[in-house]
C-alpha atoms as a PDB file:
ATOM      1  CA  UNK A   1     -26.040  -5.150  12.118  1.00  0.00           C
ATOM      2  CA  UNK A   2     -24.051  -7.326  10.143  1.00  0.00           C
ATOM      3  CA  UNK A   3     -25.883  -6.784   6.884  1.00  0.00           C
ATOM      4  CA  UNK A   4     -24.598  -3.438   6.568  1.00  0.00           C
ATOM      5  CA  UNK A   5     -21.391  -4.360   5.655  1.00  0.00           C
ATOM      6  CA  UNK A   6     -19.028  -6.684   2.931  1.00  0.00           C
ATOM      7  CA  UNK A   7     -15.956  -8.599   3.415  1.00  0.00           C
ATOM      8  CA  UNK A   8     -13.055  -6.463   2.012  1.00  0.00           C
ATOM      9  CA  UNK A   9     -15.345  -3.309   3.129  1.00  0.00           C
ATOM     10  CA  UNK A  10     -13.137  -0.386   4.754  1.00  0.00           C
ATOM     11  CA  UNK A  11     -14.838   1.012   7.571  1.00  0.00           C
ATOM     12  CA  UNK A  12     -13.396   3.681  10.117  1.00  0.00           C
ATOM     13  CA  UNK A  13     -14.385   3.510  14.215  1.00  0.00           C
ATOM     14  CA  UNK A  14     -13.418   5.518  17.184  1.00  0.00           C
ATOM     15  CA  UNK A  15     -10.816   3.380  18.672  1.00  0.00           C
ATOM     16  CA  UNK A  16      -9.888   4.020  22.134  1.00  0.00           C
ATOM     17  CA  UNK A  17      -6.332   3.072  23.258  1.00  0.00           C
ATOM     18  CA  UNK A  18      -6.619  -0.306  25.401  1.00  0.00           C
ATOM     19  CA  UNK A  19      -3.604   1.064  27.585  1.00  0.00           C
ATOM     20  CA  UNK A  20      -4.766   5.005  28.127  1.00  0.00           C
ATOM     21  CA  UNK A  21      -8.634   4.552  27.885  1.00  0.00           C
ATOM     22  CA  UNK A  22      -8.645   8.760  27.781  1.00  0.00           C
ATOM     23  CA  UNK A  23      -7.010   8.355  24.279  1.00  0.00           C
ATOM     24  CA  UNK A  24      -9.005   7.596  21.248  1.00  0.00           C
ATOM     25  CA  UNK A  25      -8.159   8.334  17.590  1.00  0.00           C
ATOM     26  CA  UNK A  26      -9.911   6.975  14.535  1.00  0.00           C
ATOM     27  CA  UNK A  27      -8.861   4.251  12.665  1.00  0.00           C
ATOM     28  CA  UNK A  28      -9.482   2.474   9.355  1.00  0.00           C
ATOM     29  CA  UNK A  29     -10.293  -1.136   9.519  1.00  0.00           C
ATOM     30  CA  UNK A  30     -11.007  -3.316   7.190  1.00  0.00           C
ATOM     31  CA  UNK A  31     -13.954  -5.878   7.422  1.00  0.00           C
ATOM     32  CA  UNK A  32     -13.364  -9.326   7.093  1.00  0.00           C
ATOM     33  CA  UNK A  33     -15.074 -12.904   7.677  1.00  0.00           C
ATOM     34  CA  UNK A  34     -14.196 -13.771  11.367  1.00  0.00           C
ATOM     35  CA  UNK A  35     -11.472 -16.724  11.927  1.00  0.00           C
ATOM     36  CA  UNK A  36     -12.758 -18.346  14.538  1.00  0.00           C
ATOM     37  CA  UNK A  37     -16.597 -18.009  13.288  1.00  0.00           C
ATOM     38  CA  UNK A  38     -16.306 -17.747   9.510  1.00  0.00           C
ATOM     39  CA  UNK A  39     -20.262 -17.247   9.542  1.00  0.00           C
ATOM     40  CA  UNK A  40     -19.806 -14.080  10.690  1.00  0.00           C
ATOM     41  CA  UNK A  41     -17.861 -10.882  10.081  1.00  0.00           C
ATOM     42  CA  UNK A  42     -15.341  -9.006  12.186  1.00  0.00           C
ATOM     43  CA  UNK A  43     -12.972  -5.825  11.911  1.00  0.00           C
ATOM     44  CA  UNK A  44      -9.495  -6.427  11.003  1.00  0.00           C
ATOM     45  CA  UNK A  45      -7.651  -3.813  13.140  1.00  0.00           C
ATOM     46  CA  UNK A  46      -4.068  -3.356  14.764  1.00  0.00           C
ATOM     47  CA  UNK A  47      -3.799  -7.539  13.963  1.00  0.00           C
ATOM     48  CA  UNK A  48      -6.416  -7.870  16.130  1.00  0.00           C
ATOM     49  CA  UNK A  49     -10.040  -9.175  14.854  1.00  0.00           C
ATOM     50  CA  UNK A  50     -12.953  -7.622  16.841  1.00  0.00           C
ATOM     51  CA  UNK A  51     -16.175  -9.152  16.447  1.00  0.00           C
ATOM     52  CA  UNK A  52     -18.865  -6.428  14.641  1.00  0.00           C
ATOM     53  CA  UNK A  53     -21.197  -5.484  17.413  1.00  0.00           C
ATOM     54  CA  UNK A  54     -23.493  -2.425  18.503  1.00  0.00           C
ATOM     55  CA  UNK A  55     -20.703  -1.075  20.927  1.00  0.00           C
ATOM     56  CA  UNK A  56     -18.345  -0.613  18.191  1.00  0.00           C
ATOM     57  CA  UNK A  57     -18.726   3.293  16.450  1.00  0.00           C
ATOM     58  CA  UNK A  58     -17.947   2.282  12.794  1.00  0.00           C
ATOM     59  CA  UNK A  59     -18.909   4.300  10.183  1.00  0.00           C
ATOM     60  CA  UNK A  60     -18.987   3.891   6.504  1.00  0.00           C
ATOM     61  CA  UNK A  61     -16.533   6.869   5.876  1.00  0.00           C
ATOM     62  CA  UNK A  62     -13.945   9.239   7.477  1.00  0.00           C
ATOM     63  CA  UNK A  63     -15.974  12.606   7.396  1.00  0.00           C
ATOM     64  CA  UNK A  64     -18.680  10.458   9.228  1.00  0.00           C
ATOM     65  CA  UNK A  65     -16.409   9.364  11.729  1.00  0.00           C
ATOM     66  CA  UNK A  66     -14.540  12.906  12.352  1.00  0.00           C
ATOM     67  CA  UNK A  67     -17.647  14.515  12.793  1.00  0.00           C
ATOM     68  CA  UNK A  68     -18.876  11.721  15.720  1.00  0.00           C
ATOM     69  CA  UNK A  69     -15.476  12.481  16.916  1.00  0.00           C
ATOM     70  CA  UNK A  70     -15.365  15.975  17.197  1.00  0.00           C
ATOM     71  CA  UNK A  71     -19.136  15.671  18.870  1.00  0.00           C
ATOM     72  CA  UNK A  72     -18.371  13.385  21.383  1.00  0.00           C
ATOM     73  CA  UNK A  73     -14.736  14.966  22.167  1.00  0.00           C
ATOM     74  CA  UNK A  74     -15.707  18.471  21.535  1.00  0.00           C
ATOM     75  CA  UNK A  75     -13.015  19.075  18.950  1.00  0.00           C
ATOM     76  CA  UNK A  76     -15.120  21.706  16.454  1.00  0.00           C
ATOM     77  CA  UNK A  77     -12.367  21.242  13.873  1.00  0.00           C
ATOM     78  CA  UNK A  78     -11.413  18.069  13.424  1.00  0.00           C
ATOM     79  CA  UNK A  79      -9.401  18.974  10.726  1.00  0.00           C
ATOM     80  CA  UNK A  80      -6.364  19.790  13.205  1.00  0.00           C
ATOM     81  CA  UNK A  81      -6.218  16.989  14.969  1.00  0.00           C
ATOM     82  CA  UNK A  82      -5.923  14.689  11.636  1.00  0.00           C
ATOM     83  CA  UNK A  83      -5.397  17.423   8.750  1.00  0.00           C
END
């Protein structure tokens, strides 16, 4: 999974809030080599670094992203929500 993406890379995933799990809004993220494992590569979000795995929804742009969102919320136009 990690092939399909370069350090430096922005990337945007469905991020759902830690604190109110019914709350999710996407995000841009940047990806990066991983601190603790600089082997591998991670996403650089909220100062946080998340390890790049398949339970992540990242997508390679923002139209991508607001379409999975408005499929998996329902939202037909995303458009309002983040216009």
């Amino acid at each position: 999974m990690q092939n399909n993406y370069n350090p430096g890379q922005i990337v945007y995933v469905i991020y759902r809030n830690p604190h109110t799990q019914d709350v999710a809004n996407i995000q841009e993220a940047a990806v990066v080599h991983s601190p603790e494992h600089p082997n591998q590569l991670a996403l650089f979000l909220y100062e946080t670094y998340y390890p790049i795995s398949e339970e992540l929804a990242i997508f390679q742009s923002k139209e991508e992203a607001e379409q999975a969102y408005g499929e998996a919320f329902g939202f037909a136009d995303i458009e309002e929500y983040y216009g």
